[in-house]
C-alpha atoms as a PDB file:
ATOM      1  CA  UNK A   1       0.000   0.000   0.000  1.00  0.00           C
ATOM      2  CA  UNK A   2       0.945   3.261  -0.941  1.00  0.00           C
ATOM      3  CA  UNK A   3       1.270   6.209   1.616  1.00  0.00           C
ATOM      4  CA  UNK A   4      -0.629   9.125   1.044  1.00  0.00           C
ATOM      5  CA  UNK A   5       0.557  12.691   0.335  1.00  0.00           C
ATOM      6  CA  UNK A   6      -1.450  16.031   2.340  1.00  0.00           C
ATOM      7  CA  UNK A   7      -1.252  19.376   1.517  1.00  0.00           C
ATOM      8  CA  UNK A   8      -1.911  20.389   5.138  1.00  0.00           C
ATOM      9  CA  UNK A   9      -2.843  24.819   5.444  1.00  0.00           C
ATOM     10  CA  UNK A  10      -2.088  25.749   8.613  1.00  0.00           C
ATOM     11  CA  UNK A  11      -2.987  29.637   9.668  1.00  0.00           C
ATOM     12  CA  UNK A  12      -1.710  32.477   8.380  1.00  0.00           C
ATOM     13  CA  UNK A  13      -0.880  34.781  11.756  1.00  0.00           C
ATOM     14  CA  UNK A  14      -4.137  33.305  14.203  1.00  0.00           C
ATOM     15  CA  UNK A  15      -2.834  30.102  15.545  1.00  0.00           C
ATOM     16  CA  UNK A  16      -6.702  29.461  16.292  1.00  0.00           C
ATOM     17  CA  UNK A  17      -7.530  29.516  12.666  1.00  0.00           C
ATOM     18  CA  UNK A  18      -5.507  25.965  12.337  1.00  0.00           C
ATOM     19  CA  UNK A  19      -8.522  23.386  11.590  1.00  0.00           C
ATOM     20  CA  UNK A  20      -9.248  20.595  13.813  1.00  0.00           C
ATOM     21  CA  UNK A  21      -8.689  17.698  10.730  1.00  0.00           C
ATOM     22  CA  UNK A  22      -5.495  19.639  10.046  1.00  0.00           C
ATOM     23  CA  UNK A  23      -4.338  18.692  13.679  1.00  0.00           C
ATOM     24  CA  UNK A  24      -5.403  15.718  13.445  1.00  0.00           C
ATOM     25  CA  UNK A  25      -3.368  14.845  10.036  1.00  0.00           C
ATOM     26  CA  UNK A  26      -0.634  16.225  11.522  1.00  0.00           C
ATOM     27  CA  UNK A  27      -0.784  13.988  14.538  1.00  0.00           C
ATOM     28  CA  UNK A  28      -1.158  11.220  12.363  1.00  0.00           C
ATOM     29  CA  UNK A  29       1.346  11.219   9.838  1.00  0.00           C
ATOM     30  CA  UNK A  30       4.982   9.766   9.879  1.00  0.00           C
ATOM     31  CA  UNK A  31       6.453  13.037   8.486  1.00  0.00           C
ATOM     32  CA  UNK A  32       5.694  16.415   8.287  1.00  0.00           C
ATOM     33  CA  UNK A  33       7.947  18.102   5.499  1.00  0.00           C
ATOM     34  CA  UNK A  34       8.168  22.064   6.891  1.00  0.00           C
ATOM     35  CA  UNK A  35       9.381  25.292   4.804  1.00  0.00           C
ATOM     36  CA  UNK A  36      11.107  25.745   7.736  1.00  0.00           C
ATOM     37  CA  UNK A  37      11.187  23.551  10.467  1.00  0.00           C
ATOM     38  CA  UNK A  38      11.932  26.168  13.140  1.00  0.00           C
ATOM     39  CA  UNK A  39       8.767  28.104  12.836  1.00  0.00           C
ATOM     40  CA  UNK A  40       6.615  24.626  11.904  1.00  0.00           C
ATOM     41  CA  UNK A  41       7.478  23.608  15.631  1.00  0.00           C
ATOM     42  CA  UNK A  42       6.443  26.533  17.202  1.00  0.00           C
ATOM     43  CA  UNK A  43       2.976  25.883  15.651  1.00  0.00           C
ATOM     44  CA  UNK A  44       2.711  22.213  16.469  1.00  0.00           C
ATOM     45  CA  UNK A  45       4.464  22.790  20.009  1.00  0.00           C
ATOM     46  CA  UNK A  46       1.025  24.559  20.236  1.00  0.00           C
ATOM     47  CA  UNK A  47      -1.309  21.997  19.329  1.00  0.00           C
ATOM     48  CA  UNK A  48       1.143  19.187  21.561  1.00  0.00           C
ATOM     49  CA  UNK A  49       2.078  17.647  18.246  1.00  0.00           C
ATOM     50  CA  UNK A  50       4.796  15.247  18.881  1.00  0.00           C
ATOM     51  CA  UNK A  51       6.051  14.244  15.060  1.00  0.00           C
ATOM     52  CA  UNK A  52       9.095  14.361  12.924  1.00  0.00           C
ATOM     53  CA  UNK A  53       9.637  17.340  10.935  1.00  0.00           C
ATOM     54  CA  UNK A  54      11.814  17.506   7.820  1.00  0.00           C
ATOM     55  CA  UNK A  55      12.978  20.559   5.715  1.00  0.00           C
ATOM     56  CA  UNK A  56      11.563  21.185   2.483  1.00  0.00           C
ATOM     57  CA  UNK A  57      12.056  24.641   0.944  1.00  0.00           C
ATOM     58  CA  UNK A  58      12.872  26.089  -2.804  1.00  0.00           C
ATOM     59  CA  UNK A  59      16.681  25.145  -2.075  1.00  0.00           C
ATOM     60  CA  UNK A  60      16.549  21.512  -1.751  1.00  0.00           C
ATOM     61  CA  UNK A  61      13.217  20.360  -3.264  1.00  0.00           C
ATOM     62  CA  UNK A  62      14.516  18.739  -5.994  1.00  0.00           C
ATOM     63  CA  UNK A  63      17.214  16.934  -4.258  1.00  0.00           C
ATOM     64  CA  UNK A  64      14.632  16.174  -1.675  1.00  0.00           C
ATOM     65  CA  UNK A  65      12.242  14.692  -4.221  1.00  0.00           C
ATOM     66  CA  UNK A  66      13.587  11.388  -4.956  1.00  0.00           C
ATOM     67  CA  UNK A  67      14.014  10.075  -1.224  1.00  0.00           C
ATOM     68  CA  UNK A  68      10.704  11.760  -0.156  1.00  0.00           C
ATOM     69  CA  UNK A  69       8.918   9.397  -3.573  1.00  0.00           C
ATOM     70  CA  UNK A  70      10.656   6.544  -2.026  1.00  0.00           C
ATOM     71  CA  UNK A  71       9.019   7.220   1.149  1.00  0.00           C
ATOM     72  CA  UNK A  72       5.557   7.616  -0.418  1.00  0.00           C
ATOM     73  CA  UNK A  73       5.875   4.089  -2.111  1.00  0.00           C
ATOM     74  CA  UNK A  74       6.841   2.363   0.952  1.00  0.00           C
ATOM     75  CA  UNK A  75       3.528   3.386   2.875  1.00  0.00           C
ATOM     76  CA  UNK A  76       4.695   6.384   4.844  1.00  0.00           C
ATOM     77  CA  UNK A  77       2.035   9.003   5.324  1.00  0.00           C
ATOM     78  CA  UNK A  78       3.383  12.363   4.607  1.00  0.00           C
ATOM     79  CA  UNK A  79       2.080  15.827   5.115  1.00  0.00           C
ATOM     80  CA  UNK A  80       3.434  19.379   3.259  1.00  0.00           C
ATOM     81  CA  UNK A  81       3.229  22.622   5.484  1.00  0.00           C
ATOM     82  CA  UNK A  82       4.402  25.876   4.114  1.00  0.00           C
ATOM     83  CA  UNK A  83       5.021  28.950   6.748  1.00  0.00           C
ATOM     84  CA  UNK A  84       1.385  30.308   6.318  1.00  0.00           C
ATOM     85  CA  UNK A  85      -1.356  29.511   4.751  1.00  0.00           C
ATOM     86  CA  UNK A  86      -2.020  26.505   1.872  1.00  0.00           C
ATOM     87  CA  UNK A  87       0.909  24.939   0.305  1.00  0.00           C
ATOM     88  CA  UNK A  88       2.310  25.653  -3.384  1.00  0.00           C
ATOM     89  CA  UNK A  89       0.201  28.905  -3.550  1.00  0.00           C
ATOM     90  CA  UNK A  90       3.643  30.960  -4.145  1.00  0.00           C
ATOM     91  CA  UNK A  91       4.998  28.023  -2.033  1.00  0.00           C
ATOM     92  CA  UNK A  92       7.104  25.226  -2.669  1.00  0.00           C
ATOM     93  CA  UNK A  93       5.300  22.030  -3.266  1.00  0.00           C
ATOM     94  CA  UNK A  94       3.925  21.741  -7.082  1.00  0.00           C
ATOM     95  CA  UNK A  95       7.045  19.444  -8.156  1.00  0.00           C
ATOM     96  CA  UNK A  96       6.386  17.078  -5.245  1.00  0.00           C
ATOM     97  CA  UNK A  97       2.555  17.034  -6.087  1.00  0.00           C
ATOM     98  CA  UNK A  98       3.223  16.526  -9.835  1.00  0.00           C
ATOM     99  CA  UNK A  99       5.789  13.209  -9.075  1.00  0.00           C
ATOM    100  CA  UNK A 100       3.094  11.963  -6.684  1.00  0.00           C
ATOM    101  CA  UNK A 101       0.360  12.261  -9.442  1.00  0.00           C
ATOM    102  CA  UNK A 102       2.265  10.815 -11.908  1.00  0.00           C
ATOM    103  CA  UNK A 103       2.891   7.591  -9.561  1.00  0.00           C
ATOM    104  CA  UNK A 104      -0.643   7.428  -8.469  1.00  0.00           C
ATOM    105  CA  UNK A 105       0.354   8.155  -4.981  1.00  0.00           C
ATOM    106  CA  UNK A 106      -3.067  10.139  -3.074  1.00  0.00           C
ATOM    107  CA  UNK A 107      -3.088  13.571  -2.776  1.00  0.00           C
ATOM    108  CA  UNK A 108      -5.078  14.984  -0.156  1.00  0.00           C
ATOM    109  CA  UNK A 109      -5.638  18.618   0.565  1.00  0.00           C
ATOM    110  CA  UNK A 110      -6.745  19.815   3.825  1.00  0.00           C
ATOM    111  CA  UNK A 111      -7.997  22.976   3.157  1.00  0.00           C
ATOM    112  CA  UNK A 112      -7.398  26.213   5.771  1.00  0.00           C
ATOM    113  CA  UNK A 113      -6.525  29.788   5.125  1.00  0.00           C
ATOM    114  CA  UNK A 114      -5.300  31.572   1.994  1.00  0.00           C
ATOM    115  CA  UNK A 115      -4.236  35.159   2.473  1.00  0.00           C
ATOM    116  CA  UNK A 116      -4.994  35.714  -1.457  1.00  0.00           C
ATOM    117  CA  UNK A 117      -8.527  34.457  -0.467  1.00  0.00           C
ATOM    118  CA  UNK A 118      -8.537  35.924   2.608  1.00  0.00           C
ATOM    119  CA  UNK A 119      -7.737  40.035   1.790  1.00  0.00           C
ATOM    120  CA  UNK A 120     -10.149  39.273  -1.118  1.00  0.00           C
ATOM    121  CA  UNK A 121     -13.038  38.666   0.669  1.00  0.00           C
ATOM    122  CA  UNK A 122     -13.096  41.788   2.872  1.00  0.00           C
ATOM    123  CA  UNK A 123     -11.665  44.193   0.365  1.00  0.00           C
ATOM    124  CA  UNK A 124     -14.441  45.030  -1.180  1.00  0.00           C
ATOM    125  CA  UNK A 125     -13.400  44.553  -4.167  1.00  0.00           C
ATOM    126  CA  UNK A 126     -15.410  42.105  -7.359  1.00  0.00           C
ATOM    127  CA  UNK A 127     -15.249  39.010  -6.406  1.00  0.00           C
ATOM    128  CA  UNK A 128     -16.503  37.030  -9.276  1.00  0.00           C
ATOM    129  CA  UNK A 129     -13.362  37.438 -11.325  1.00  0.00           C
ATOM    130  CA  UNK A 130      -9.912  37.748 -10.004  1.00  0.00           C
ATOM    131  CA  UNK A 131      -6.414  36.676 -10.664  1.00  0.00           C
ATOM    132  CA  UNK A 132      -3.073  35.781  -8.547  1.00  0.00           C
ATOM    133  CA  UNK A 133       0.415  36.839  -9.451  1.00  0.00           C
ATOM    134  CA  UNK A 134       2.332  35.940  -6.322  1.00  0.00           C
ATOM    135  CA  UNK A 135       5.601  38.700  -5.913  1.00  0.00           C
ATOM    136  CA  UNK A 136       5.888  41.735  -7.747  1.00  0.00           C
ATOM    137  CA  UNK A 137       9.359  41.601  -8.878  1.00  0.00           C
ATOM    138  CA  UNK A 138      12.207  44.121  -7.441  1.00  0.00           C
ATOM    139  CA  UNK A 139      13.684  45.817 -10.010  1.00  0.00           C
ATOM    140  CA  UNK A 140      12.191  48.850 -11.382  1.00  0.00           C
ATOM    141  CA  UNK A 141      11.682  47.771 -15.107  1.00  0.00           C
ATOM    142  CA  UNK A 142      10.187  44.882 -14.045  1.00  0.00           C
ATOM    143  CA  UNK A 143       7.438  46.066 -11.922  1.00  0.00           C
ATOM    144  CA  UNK A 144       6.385  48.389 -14.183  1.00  0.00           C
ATOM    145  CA  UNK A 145       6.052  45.505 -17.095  1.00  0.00           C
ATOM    146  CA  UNK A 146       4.374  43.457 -14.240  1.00  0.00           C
ATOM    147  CA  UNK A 147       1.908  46.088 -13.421  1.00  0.00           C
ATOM    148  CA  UNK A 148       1.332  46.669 -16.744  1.00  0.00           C
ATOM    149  CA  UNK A 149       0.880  42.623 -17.979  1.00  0.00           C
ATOM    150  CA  UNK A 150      -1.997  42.679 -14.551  1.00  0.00           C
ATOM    151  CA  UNK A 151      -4.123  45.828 -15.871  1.00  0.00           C
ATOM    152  CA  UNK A 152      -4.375  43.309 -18.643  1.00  0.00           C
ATOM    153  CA  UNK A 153      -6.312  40.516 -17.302  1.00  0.00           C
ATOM    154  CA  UNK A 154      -9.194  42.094 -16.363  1.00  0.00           C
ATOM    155  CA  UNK A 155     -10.920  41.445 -12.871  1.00  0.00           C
ATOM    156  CA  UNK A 156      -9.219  42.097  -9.560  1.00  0.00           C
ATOM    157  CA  UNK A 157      -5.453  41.290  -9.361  1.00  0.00           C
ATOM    158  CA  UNK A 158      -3.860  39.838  -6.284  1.00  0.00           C
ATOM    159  CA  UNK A 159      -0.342  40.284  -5.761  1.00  0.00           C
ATOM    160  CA  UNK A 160       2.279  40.046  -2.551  1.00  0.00           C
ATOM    161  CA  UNK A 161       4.480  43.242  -2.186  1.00  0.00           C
ATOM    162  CA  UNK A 162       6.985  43.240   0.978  1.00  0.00           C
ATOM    163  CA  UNK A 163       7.509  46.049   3.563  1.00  0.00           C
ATOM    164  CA  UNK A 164      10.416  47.322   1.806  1.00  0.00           C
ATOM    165  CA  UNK A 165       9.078  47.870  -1.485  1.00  0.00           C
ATOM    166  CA  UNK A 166       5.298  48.294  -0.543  1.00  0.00           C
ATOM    167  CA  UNK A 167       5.206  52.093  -1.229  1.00  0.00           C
ATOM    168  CA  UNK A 168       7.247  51.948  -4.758  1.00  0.00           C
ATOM    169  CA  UNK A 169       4.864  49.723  -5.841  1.00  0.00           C
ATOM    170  CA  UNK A 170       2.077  51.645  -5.367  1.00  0.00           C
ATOM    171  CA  UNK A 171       3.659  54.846  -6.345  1.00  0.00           C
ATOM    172  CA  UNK A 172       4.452  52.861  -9.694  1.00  0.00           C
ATOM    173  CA  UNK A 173       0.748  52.078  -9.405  1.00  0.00           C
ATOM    174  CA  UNK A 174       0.030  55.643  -9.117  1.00  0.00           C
ATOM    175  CA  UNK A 175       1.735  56.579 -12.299  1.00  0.00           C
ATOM    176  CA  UNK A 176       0.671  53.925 -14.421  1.00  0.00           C
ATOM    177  CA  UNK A 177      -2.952  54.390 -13.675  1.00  0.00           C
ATOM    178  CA  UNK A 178      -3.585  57.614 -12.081  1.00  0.00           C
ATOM    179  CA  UNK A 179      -4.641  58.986  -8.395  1.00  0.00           C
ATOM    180  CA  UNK A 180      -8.067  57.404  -8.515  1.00  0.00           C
ATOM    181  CA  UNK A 181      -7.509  53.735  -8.838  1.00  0.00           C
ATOM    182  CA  UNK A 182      -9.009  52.030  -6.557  1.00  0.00           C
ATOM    183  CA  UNK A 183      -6.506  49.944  -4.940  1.00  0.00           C
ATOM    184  CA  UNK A 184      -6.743  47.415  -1.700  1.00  0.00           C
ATOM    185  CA  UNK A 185      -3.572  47.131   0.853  1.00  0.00           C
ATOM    186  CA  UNK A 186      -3.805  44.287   3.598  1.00  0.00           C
ATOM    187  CA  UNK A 187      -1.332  43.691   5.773  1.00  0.00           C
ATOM    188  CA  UNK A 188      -0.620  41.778   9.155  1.00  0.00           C
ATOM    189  CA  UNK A 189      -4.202  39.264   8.609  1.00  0.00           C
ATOM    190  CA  UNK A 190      -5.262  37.771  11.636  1.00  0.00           C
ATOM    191  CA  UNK A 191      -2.713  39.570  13.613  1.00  0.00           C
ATOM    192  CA  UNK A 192      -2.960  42.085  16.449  1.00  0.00           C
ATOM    193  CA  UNK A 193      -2.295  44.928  13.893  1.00  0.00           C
ATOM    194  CA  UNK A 194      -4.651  43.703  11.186  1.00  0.00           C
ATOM    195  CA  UNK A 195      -5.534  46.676   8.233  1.00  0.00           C
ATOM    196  CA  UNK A 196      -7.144  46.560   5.472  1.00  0.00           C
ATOM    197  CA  UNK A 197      -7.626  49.660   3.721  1.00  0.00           C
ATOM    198  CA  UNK A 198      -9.882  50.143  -0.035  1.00  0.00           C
ATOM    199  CA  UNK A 199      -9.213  53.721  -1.366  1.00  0.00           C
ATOM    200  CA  UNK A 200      -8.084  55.544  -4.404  1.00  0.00           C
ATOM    201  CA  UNK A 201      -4.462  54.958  -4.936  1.00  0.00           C
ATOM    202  CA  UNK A 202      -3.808  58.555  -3.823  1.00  0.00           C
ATOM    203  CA  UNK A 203      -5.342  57.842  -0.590  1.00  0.00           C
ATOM    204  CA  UNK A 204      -3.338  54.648  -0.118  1.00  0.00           C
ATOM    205  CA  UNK A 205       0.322  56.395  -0.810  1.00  0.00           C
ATOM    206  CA  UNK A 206      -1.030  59.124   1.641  1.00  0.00           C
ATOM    207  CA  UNK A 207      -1.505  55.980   4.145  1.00  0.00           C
ATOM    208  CA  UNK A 208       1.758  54.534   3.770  1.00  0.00           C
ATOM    209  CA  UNK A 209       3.599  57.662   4.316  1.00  0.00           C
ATOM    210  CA  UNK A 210       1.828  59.010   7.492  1.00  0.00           C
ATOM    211  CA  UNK A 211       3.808  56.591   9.634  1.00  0.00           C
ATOM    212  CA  UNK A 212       6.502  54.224   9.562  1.00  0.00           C
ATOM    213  CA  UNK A 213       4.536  51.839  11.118  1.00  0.00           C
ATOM    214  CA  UNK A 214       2.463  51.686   8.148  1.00  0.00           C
ATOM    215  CA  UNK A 215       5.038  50.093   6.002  1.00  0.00           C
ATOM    216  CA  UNK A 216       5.776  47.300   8.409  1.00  0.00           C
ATOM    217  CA  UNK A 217       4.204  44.398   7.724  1.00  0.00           C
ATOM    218  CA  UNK A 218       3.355  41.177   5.053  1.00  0.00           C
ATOM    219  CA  UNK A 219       1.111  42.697   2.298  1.00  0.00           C
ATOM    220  CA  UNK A 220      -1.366  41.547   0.269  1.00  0.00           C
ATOM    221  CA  UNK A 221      -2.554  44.034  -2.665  1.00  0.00           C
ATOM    222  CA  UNK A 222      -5.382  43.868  -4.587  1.00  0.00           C
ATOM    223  CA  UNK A 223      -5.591  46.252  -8.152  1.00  0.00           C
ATOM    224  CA  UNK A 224      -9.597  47.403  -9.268  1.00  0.00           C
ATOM    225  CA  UNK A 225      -9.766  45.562 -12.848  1.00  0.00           C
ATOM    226  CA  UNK A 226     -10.710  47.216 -15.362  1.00  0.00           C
ATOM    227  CA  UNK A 227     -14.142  48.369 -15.553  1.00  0.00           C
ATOM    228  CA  UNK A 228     -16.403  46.518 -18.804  1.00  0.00           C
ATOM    229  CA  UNK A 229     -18.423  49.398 -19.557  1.00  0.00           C
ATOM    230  CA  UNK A 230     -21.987  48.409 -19.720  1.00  0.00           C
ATOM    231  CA  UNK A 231     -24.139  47.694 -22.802  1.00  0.00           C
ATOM    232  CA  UNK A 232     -25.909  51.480 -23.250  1.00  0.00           C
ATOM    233  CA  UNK A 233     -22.072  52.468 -22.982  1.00  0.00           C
ATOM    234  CA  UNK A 234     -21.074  50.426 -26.389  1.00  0.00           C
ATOM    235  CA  UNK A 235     -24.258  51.665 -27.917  1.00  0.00           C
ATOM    236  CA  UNK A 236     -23.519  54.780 -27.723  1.00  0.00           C
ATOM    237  CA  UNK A 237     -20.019  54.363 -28.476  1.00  0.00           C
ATOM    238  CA  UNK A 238     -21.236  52.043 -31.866  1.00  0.00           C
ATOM    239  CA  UNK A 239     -23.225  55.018 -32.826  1.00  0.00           C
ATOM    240  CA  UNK A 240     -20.220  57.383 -32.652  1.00  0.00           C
ATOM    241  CA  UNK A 241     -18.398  55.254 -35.273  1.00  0.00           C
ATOM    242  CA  UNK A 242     -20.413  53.820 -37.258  1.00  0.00           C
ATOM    243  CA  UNK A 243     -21.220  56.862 -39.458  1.00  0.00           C
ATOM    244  CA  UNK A 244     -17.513  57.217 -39.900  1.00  0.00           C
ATOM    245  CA  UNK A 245     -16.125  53.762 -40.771  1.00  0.00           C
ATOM    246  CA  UNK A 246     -19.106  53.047 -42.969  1.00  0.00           C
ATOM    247  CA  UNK A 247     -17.891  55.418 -45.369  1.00  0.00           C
ATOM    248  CA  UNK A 248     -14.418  53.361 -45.451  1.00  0.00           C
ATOM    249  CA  UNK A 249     -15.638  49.950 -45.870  1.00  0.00           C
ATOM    250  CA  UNK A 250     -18.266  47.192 -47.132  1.00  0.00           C
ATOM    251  CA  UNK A 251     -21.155  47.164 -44.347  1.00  0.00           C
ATOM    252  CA  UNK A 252     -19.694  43.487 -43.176  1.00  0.00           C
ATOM    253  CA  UNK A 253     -16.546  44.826 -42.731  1.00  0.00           C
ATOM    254  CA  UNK A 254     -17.517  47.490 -40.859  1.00  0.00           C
ATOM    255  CA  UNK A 255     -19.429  45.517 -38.583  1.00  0.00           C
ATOM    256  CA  UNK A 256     -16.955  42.978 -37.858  1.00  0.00           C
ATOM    257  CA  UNK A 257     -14.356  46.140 -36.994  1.00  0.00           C
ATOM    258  CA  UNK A 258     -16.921  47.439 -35.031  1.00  0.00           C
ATOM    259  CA  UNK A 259     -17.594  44.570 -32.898  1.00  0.00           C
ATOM    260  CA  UNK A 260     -14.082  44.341 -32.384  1.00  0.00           C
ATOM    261  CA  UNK A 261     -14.129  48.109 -31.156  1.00  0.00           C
ATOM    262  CA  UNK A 262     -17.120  47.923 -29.068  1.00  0.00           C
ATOM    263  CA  UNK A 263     -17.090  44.649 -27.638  1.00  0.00           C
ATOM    264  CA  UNK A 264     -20.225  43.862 -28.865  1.00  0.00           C
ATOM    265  CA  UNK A 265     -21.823  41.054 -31.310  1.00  0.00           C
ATOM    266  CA  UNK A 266     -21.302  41.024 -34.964  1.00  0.00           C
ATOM    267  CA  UNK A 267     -24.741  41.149 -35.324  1.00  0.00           C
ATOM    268  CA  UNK A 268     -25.831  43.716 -33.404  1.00  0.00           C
ATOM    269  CA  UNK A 269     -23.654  46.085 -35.020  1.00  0.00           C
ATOM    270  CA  UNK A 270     -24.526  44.916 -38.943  1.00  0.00           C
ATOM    271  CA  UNK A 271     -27.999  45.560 -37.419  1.00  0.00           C
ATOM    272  CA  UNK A 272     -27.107  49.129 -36.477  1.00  0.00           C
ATOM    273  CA  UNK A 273     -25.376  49.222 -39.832  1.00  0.00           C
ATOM    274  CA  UNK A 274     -28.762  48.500 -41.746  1.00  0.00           C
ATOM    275  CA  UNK A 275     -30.476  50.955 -39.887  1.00  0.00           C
ATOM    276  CA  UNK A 276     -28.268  54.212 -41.004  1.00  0.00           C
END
C-alpha cells in the first residue's frame, strides 16, 4: 500500500484559525515536510504535536524529491506545510505534487486559510473574477512591465508586495494608472495589527507615508480591474463610429471592426449598420 501525500494549510498569523482535521493529520502522519522547520514547531508545540519534521524549501526540493517518492511508495504518510497559509500557492510544493500524481500516490488537501482568499473577501473589491500573481518583482523595469501585464487581465489582481518595497509599488501604481484607482492594501491578517484599507491609490500612498509603522508588515494588494463598460455604454459608443467607418468599408466589414471596437456582437452592429 501506498502512503498518502497532504497538503496540510495551517494559519496564516491566528494560531486558532488551524482546523481541527489539520491537527489531526498532523498527529497522524509519519512526516511532516516544513518550509522551515523552526517556525513549523512553534505551531505544532502549540497543538502538543509530537512528530518528525523535515525541511523542504525552494533550495533543496529537488534533491529532496527522490528520497521523499521513495518514502511515499513504501507506505509512509506524509504531510506538506508551508510557513502560512495553503501549500504551493507561491509556495514550494507543485514538483512534489506533480511526481506523486504521476505515480498514483493520493493527494489529499486539507484545506485552511489563503491570504490571497482571505484580503479578497473583505476588500471590497469584485469578487466574481480575479487573478493571482504571487511577488511583484524588485527591479524597477520589471514592476512596471508586471503592473502593466496585470491591468491586462481584467478582474481584480492579487499580488504580494513586501515592507520594503510596498510604497514603490504603489507609487508605480500611481503613475501607471492615475490617483483614482481604486486599490486594496492588507497587511498583518489575523494579527494584532490587522488593516485593510480600499481607497483611491492617492489615498493609499497618503496611508503609507503618514507613519513608519504603516510600512511594516506582510502585504497583500489587490488592483480594481478594469471596468467593462456596460451595454448602453457600447451603444452609444457604436453610434459614434459607425457613421464614420461606414464610409471606409463594405457594411460586413464594418461591422466585424466594429464589434471588435465595441465589444459587442457582430450582429448587433450589422444591425445598427442596416439601420443608417
Amino acid at each position: 500500500m501506498k502512503g498518502n501525500l497532504y497538503i496540510v494549510s495551517t494559519p496564516i498569523g491566528n494560531l486558532s484559525d488551524m482546523s481541527y482535521r489539520a491537527v489531526e493529520i498532523l498527529n497522524f502522519v509519519d512526516i511532516v515536510l516544513a518550509e522551515d522547520t523552526r517556525h513549523t514547531k512553534i505551531l505544532l508545540s502549540h497543538y502538543q504535536i509530537e512528530n518528525k519534521i523535515e525541511s523542504f524549501h525552494e533550495h533543496n526540493e529537488n534533491s529532496s524529491l527522490k528520497g521523499i517518492h521513495k518514502l511515499l511508495e513504501q507506505g509512509l504518510n506524509i504531510a506538506l506545510v508551508s510557513d502560512a497559509g495553503t501549500p504551493l500557492i507561491n509556495d514550494p510544493g507543485f514538483k512534489l505534487v506533480s511526481l506523486a500524481k504521476e505515480n498514483n500516490i493520493p493527494v489529499i488537501p486539507i484545506p485552511g486559510p489563503s491570504s490571497p482568499i482571505v484580503a479578497l473577501s473583505v476588500s471590497g473589491m469584485p469578487t466574481d473574477r480575479f487573478s493571482f500573481m504571487g511577488f511583484v518583482p524588485t527591479k524597477n523595469s520589471e514592476r512596471v512591465a508586471f503592473l502593466k501585464r496585470a491591468d491586462l487581465i481584467g478582474g481584480s489582481v492579487i499580488f504580494f508586495e513586501s515592507p520594503k518595497r510596498v510604497l514603490k509599488t504603489v507609487e508605480s501604481i500611481y503613475e501607471l494608472f492615475g490617483p483614482n484607482r481604486q486599490l486594496c492594501i492588507a497587511k498583518e491578517l489575523t494579527k494584532s495589527f490587522e488593516t485593510v484599507i480600499t481607497s483611491s491609490v492617492e489615498r493609499i500612498i497618503e496611508f503609507l507615508n503618514e507613519s513608519p509603522e504603516h510600512q511594516k508588515g506582510e502585504f497583500v494588494i489587490i488592483l480594481e480591474g478594469i471596468k467593462e463598460p456596460s451595454t448602453d455604454e457600447k451603444m452609444q459608443l457604436l453610434q459614434t463610429i459607425l457613421p464614420h467607418i461606414i464610409k471606409e468599408m463594405p457594411p460586413s466589414k464594418a461591422a466585424k471592426l466594429a464589434a471588435k471596437i465595441t465589444k459587442l456582437n457582430k450582429e448587433v452592429c450589422y444591425e445598427a449598420i442596416k439601420e443608417l
